[in-house]
Protein backbone atom coordinates (compact mmCIF):
# COMPACT_ATOMS: atom_id res chain seq x y z
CA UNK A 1 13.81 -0.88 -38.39
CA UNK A 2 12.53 -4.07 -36.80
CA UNK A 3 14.91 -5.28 -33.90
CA UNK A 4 15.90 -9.05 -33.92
CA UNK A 5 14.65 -9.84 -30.41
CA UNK A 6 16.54 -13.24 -30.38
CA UNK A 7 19.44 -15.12 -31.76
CA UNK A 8 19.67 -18.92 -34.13
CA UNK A 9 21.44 -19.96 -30.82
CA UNK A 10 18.77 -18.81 -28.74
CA UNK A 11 16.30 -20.25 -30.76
CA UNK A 12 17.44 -23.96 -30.84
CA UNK A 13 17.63 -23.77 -27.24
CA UNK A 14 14.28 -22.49 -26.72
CA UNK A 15 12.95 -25.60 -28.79
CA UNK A 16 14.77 -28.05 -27.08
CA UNK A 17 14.04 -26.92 -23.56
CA UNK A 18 10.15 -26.52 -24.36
CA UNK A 19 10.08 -30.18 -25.83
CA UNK A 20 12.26 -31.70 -22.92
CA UNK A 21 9.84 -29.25 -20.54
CA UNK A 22 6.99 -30.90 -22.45
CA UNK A 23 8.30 -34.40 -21.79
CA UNK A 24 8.73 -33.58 -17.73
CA UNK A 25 5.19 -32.25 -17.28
CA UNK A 26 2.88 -34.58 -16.61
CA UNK A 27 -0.38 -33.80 -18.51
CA UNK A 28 -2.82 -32.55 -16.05
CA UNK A 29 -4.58 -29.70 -17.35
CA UNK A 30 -8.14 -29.36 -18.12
CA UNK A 31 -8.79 -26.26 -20.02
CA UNK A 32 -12.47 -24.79 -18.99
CA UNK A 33 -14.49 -22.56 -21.10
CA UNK A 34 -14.23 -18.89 -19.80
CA UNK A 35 -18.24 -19.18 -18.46
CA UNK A 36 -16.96 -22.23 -16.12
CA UNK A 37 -14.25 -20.61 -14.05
CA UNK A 38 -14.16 -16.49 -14.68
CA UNK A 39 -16.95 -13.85 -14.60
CA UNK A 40 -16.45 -10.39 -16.10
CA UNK A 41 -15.33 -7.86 -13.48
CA UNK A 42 -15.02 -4.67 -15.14
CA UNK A 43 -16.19 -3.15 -18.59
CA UNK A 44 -18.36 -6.09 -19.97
CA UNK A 45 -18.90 -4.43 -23.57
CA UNK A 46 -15.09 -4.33 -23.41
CA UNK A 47 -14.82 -8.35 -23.12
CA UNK A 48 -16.25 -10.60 -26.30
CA UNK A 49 -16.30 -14.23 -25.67
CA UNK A 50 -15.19 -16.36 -29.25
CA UNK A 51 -15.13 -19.98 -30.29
CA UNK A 52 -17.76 -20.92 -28.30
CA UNK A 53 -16.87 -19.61 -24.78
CA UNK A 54 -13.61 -20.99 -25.27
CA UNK A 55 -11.69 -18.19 -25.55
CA UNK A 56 -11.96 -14.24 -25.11
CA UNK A 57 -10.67 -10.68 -26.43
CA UNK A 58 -10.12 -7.64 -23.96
CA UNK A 59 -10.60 -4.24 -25.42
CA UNK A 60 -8.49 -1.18 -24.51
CA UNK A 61 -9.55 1.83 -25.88
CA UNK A 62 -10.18 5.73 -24.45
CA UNK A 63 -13.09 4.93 -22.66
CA UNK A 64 -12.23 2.41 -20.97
CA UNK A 65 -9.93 -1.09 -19.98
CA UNK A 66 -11.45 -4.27 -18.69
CA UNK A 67 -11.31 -7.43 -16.51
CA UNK A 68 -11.98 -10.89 -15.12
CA UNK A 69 -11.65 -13.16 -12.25
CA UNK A 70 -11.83 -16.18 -10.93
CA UNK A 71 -15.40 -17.25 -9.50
CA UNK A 72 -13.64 -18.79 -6.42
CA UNK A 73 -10.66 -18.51 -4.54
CA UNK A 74 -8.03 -20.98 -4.17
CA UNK A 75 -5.02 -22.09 -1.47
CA UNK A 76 -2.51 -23.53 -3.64
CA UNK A 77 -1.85 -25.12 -6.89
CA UNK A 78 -1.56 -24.17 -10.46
CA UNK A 79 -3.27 -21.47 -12.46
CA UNK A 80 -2.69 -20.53 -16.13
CA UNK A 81 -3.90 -19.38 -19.78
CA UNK A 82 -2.73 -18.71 -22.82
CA UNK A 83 -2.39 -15.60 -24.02
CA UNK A 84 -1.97 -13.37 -27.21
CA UNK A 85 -0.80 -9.66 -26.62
CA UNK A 86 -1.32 -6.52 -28.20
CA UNK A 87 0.57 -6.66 -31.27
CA UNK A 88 2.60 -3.20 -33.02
CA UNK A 89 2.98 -0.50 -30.62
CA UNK A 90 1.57 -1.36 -27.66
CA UNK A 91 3.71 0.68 -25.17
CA UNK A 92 1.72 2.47 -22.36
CA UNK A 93 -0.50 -0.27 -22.27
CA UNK A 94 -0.40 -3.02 -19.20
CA UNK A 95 -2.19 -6.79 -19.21
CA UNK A 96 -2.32 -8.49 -15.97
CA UNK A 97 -2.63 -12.41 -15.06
CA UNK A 98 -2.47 -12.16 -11.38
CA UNK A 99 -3.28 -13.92 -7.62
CA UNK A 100 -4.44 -11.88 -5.15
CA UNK A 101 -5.93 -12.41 -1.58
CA UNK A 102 -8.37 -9.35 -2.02
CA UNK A 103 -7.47 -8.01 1.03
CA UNK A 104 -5.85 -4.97 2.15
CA UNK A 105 -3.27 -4.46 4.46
CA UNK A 106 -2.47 -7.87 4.76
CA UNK A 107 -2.44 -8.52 0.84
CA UNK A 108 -1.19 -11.65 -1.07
CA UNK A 109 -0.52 -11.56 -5.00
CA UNK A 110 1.42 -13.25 -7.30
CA UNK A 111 1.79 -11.20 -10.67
CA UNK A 112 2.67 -11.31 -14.23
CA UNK A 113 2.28 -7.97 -15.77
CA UNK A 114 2.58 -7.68 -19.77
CA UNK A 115 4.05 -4.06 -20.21
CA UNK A 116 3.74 -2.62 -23.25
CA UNK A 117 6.42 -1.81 -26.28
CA UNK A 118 7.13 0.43 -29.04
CA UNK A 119 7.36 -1.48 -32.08
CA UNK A 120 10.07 -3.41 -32.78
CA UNK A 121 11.11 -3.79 -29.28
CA UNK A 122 11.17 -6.84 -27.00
CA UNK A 123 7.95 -6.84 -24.40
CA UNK A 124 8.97 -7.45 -21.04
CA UNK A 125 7.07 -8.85 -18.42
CA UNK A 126 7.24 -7.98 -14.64
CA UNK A 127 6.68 -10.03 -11.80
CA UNK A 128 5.81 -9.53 -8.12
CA UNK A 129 5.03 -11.30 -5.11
CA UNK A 130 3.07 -9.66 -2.02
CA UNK A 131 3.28 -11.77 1.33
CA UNK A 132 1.24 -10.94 3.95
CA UNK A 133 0.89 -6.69 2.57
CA UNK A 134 4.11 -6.21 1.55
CA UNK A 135 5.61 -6.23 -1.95
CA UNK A 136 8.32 -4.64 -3.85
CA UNK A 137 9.90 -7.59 -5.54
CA UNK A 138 9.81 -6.98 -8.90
CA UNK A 139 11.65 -8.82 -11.26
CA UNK A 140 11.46 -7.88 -15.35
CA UNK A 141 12.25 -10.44 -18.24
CA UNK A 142 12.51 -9.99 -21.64
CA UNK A 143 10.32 -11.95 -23.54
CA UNK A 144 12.53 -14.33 -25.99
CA UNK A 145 9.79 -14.30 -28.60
CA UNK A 146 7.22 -12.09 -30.15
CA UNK A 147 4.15 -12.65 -27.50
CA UNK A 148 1.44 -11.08 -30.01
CA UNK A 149 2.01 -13.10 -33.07
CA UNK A 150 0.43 -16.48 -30.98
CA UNK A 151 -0.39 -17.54 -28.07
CA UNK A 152 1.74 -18.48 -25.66
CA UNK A 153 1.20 -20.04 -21.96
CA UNK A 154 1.37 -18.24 -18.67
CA UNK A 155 1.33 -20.20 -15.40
CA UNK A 156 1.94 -20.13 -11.78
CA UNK A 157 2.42 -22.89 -9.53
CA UNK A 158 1.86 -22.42 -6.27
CA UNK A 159 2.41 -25.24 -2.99
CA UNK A 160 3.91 -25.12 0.71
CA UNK A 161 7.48 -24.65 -0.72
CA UNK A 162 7.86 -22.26 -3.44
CA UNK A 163 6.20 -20.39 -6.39
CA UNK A 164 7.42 -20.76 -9.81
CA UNK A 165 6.23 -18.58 -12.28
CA UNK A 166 6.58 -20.62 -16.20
CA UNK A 167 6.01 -19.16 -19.75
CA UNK A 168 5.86 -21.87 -22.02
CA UNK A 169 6.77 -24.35 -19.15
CA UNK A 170 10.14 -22.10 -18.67
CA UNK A 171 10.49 -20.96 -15.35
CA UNK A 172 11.38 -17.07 -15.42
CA UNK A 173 10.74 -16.87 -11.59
CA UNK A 174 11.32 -18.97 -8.24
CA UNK A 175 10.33 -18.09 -4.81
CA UNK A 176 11.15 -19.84 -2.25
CA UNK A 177 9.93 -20.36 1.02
CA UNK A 178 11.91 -18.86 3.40
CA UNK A 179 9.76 -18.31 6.90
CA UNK A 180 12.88 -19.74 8.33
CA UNK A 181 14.85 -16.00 7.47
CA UNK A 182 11.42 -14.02 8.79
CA UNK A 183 10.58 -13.72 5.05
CA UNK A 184 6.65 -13.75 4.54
CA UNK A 185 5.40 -16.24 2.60
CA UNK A 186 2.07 -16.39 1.04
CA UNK A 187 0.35 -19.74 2.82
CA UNK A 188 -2.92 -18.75 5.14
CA UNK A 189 -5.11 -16.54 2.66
CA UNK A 190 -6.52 -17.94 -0.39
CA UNK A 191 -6.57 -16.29 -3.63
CA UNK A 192 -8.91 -15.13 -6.88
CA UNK A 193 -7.28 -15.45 -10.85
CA UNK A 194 -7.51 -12.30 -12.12
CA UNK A 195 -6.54 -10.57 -15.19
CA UNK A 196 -6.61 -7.00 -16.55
CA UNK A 197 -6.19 -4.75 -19.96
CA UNK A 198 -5.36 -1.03 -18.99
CA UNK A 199 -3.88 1.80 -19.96
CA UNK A 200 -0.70 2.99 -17.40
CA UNK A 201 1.27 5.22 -19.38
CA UNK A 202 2.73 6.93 -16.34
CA UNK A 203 5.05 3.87 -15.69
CA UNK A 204 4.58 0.75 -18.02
CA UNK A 205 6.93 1.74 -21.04
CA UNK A 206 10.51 2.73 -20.44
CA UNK A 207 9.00 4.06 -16.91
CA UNK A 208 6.54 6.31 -18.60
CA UNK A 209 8.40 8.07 -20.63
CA UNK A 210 7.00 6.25 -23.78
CA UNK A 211 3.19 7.43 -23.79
CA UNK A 212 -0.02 5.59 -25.21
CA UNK A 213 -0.28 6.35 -28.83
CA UNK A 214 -4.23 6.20 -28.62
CA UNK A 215 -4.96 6.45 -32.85
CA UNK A 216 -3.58 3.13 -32.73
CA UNK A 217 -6.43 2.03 -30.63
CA UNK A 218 -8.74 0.16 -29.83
CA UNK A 219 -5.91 -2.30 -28.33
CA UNK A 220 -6.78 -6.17 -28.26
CA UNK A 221 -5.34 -9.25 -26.10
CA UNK A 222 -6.99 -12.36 -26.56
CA UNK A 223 -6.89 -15.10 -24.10
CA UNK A 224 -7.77 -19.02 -24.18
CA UNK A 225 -7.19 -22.55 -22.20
CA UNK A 226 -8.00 -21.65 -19.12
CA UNK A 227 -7.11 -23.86 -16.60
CA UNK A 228 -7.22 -23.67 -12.48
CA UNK A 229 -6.50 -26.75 -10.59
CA UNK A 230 -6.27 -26.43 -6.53
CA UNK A 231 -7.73 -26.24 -3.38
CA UNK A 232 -10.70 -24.20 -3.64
CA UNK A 233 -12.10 -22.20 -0.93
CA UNK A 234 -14.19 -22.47 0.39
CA UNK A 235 -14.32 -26.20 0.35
CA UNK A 236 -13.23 -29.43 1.70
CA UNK A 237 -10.65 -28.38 5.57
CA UNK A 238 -8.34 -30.81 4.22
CA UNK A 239 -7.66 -29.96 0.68
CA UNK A 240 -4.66 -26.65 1.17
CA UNK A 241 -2.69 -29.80 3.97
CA UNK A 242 -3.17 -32.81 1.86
CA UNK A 243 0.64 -33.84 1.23
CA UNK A 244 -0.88 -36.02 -1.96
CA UNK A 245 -2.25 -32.57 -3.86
CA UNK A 246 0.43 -33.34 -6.90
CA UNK A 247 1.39 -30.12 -6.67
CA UNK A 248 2.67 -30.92 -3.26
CA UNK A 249 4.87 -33.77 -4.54
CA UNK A 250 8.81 -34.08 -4.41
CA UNK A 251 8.81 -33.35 -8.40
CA UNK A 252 7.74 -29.89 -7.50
CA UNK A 253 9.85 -29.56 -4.46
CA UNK A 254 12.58 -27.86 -6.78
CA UNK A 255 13.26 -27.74 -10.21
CA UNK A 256 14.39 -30.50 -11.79
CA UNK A 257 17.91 -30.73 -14.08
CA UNK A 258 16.19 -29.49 -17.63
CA UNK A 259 14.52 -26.41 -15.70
CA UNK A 260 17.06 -25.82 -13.55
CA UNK A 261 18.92 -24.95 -17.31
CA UNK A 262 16.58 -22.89 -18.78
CA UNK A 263 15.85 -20.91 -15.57
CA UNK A 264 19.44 -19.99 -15.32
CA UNK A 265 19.32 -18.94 -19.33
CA UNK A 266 16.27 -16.98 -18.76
CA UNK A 267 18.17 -14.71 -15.97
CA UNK A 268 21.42 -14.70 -18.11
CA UNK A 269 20.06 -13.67 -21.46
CA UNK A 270 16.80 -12.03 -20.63
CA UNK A 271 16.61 -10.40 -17.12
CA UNK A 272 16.39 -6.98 -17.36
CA UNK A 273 15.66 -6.22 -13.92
CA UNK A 274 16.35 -7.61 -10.54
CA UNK A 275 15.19 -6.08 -7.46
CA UNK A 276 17.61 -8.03 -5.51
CA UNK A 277 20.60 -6.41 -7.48
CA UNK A 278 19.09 -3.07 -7.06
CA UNK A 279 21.40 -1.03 -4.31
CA UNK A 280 19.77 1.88 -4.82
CA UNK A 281 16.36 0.45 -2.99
CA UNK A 282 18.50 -2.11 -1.10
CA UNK A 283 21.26 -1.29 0.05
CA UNK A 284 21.64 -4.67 1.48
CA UNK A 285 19.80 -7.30 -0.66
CA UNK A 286 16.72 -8.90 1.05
CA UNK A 287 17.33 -12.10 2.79
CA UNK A 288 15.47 -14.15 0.25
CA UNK A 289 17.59 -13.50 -2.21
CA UNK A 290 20.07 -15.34 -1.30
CA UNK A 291 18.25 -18.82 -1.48
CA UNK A 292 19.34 -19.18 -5.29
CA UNK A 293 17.24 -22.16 -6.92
């Protein structure tokens, strides 16, 4: 039996929070072809390149996953794609859209993870920030729609302040700033666009105990409007401090009125997971998570 993964109510306010989201956002994108920004990173006979170099399909199957990233590295700003997951049963199965520092022990990421589903059910996506090495913030959604029947957008946005993760210009995530608590913050280390296909059926699915169905295979994601606009590194000093970047400006200080809505629908009706709320790794919740929006 198929599972309904959202209500009629749930669907008019989806709609009318992605067309007032579409009215707020100024239109700044420029989506590259893959060739422009990315360069294949793992498994090139796994990654096909379609409509010109415009878009691309990852390949999962037992041989192998695959990758990308980001031919530069970047200190703030925003970074997204669009994205079509692996439709039917998908569970053991992980895609990645990610930030990281590439470094080690001093590691800065920003995640979205993709983890897979049996069919029927909802896919939920994880998130995760590293500052300066250390993690363990993960925060899981339930995806409101069915992410493999289109594509749908995936961003993160990135300045001095805070780092909102959107999907479809819906923020799921905010991060805030908060050096002022001794909470790292990622600001001194720029960072690569990555993404990922794999297979991590020890964890991904109902925390592995839902395991790769591999005669289903090979698995497909297919990504397209790719878009990176920030500081890149190297490059000009004063680019990461220039207080007229727009993503430094006071409209992306905090959210404004119609995301500040759908953010706290999103944690209401979708959140599945909070590591904030979790006493059995916290006993007392981290100090960030008390900053609210």
């Amino acid at each position: 039996m198929v599972v309904s993964l959202f209500s009629s109510r749930d669907v008019f306010f989806t709609i009318s929070l992605c067309l007032f989201a579409a009215l707020y956002r100024p239109v700044l994108s420029r989506p590259a072809k893959f060739e422009d920004d990315f360069r294949i990173t793992w498994s090139d006979s796994h990654i096909t390149q379609t409509d010109g170099g415009r878009a691309i399909q990852l390949r999962l199957d037992p041989s192998s996953g695959c990758g990308f990233a980001s031919k530069r590295q970047y200190l703030f700003g925003r970074v997204s794609m669009k994205i079509k997951l692996i439709p039917g049963d998908s569970a053991g199965t992980v895609a990645a859209f990610y930030m990281n520092s590439d470094t080690d022990s001093v590691r800065d990421e920003l995640d979205f993870e993709f983890l897979g589903n049996r069919s029927g059910q909802p896919y939920t996506v994880q998130t995760n920030v590293f500052a300066h090495g250390k993690g363990d913030r993960e925060q899981r959604v339930n995806l409101w729609f069915d992410p493999s029947r289109d594509f749908h957008e995936y961003a993160i946005s990135w300045n001095h302040l805070r780092i909102v993760f959107y999907v479809d210009n819906v923020p799921i995530r905010v991060y805030k700033n908060n050096e002022a608590k001794k909470v790292p913050y990622p600001r001194f280390q720029p960072m690569g666009v990555y993404s990922t296909l794999w297979e991590a059926d020890d964890w991904a699915t109902r925390g592995g105990q839902e395991k790769i169905n591999w005669s289903g295979a090979p698995f497909y994601a297919y990504y397209k409007d790719f878009d990176i606009e920030g500081c890149p590194v190297p490059g000009p000093a004063y680019c990461p401090a220039n207080p007229k970047n727009w993503w430094e400006g006071s409209a992306y200080h905090q959210l404004n009125p119609v995301e500040a809505r759908s953010y706290r629908w999103v944690r209401v009706n979708h959140m599945v997971y909070d590591y904030c709320t979790d006493k059995s790794r916290f006993p007392v919740p981290p100090p960030e998570c008390s900053a609210g929006i």
